[in-house]
PDB file of N, CA and C in Angstrom:
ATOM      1  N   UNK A   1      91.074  91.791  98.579  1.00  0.00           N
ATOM      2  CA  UNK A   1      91.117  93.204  98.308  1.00  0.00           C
ATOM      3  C   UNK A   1      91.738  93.955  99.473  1.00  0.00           C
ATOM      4  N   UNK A   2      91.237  93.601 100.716  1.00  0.00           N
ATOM      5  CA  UNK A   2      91.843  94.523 101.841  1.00  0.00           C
ATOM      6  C   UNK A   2      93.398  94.324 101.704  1.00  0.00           C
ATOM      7  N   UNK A   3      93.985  92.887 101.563  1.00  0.00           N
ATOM      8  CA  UNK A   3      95.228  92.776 101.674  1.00  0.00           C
ATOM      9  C   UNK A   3      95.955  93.463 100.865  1.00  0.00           C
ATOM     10  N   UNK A   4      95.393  93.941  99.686  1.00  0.00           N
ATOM     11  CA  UNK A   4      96.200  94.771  98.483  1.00  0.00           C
ATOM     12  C   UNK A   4      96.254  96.409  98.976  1.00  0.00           C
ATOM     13  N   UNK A   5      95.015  96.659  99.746  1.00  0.00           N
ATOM     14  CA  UNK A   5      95.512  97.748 100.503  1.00  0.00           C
ATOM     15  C   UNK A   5      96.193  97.994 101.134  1.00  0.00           C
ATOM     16  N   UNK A   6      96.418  96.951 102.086  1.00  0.00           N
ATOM     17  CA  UNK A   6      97.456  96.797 103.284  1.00  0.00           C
ATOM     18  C   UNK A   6      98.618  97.189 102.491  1.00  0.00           C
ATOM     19  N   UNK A   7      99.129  96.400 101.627  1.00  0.00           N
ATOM     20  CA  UNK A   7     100.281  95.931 100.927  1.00  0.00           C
ATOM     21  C   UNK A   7     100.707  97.658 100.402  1.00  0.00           C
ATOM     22  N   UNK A   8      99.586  98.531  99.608  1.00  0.00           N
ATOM     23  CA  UNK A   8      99.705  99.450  99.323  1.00  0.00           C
ATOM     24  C   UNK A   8     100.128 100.522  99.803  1.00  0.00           C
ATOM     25  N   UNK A   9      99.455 100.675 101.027  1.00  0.00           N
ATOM     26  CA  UNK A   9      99.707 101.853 102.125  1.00  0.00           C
ATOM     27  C   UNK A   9     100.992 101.404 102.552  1.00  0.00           C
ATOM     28  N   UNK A  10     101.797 100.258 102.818  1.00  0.00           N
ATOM     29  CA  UNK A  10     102.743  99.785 103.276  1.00  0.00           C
ATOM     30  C   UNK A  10     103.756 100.455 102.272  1.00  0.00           C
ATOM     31  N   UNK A  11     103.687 100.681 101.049  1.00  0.00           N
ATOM     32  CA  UNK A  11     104.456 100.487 100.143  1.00  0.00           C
ATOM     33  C   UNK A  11     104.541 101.989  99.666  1.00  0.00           C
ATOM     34  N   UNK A  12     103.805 102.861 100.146  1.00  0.00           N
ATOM     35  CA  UNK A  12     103.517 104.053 100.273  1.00  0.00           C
ATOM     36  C   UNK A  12     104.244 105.302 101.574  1.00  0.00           C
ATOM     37  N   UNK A  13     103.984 104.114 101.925  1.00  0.00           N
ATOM     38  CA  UNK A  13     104.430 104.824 103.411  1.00  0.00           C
ATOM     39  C   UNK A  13     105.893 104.390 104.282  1.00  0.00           C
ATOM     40  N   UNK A  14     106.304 102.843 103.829  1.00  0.00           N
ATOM     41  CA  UNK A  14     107.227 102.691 104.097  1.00  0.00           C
ATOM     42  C   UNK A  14     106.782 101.872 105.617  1.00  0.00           C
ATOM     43  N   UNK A  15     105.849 101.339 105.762  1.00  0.00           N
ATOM     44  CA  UNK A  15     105.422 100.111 106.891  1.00  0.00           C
ATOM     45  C   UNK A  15     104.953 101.256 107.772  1.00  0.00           C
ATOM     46  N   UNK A  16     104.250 100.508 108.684  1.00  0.00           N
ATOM     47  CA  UNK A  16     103.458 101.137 109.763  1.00  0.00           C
ATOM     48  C   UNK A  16     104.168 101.000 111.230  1.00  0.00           C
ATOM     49  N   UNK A  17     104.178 101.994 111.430  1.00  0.00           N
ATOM     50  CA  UNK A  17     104.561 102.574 112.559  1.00  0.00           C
ATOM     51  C   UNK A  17     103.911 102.104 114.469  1.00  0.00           C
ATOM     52  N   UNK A  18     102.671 102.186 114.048  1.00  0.00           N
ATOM     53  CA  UNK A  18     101.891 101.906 114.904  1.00  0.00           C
ATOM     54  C   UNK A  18     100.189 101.080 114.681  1.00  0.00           C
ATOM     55  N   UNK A  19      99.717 100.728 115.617  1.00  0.00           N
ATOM     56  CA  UNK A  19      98.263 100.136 114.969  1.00  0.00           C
ATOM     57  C   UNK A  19      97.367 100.832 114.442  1.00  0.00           C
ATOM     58  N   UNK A  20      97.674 102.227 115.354  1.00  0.00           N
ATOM     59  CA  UNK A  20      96.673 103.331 114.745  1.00  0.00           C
ATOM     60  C   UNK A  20      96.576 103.888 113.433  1.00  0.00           C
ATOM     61  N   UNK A  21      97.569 103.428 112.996  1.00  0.00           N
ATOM     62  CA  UNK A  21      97.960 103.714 111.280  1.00  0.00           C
ATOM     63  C   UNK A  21      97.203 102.911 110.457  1.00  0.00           C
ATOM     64  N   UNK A  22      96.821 101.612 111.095  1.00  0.00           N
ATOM     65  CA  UNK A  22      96.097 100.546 110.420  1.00  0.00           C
ATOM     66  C   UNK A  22      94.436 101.434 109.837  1.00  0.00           C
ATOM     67  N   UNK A  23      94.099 102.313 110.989  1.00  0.00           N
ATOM     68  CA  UNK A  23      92.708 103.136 110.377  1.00  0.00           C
ATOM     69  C   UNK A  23      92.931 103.804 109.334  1.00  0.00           C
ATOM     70  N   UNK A  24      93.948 103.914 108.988  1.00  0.00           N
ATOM     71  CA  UNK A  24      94.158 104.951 107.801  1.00  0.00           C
ATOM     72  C   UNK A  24      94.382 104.243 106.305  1.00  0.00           C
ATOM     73  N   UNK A  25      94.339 102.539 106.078  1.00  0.00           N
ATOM     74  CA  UNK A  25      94.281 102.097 105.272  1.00  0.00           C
ATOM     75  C   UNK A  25      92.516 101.529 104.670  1.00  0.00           C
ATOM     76  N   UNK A  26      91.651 102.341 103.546  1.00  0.00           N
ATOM     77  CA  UNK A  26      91.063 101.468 103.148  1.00  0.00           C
ATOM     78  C   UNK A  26      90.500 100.710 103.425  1.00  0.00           C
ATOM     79  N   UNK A  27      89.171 100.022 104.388  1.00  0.00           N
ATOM     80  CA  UNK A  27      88.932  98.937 104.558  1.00  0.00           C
ATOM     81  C   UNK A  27      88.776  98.558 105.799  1.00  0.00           C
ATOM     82  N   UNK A  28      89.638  99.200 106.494  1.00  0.00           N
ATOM     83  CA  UNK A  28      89.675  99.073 108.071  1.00  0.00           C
ATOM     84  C   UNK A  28      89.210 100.132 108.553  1.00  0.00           C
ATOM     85  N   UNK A  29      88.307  99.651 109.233  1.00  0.00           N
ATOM     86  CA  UNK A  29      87.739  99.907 110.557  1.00  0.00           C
ATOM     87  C   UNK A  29      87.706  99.634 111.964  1.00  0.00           C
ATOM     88  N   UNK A  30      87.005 100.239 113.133  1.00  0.00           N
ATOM     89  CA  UNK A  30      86.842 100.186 114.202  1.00  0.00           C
ATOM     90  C   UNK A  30      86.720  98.332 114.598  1.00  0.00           C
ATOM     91  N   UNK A  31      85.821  97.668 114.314  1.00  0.00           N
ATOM     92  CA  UNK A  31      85.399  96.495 114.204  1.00  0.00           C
ATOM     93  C   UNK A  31      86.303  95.440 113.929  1.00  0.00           C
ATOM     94  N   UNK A  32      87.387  95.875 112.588  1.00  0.00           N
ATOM     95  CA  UNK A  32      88.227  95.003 112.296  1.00  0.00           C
ATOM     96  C   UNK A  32      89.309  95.041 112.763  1.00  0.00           C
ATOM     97  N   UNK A  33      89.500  96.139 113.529  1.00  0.00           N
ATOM     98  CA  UNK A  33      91.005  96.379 114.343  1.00  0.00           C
ATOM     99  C   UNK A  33      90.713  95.580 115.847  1.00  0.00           C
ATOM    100  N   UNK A  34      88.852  95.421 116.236  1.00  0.00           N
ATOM    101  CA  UNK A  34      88.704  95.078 117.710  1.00  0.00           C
ATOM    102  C   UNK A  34      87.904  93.267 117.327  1.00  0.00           C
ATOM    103  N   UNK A  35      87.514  93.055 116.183  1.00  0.00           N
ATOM    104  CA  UNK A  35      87.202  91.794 116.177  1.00  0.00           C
ATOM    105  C   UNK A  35      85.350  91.664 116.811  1.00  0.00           C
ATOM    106  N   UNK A  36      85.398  93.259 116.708  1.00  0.00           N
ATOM    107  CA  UNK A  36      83.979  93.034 116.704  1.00  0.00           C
ATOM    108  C   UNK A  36      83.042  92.313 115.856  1.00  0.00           C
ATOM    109  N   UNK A  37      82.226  91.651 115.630  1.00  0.00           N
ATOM    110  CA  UNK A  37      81.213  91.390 114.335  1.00  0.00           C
ATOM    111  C   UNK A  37      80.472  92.922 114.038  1.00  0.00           C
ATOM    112  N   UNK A  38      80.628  93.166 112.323  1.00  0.00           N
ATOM    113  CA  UNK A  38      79.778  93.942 111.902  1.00  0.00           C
ATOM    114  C   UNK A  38      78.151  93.417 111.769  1.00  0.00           C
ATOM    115  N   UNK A  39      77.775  95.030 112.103  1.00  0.00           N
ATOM    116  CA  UNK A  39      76.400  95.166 112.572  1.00  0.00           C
ATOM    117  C   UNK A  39      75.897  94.755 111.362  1.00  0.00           C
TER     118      UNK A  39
END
């Protein structure tokens, strides 16, 4: 599911620019951008 977001916002937007753009897709969060384990 996340990957279909990815794919989406990509396809929306025309690819990402930067990592910080990655928060703005769906799914991602703080945790999954740093590899934290969720609480």
């Amino acid at each position: 599911m996340l990957a279909q977001h990815i794919v989406d916002y990509r396809t929306q937007h025309g690819g990402f620019r930067s990592v910080d753009e990655l928060h703005e897709v769906n799914g991602i969060g703080e945790s999954t951008l740093t590899g934290s384990p969720r609480a």
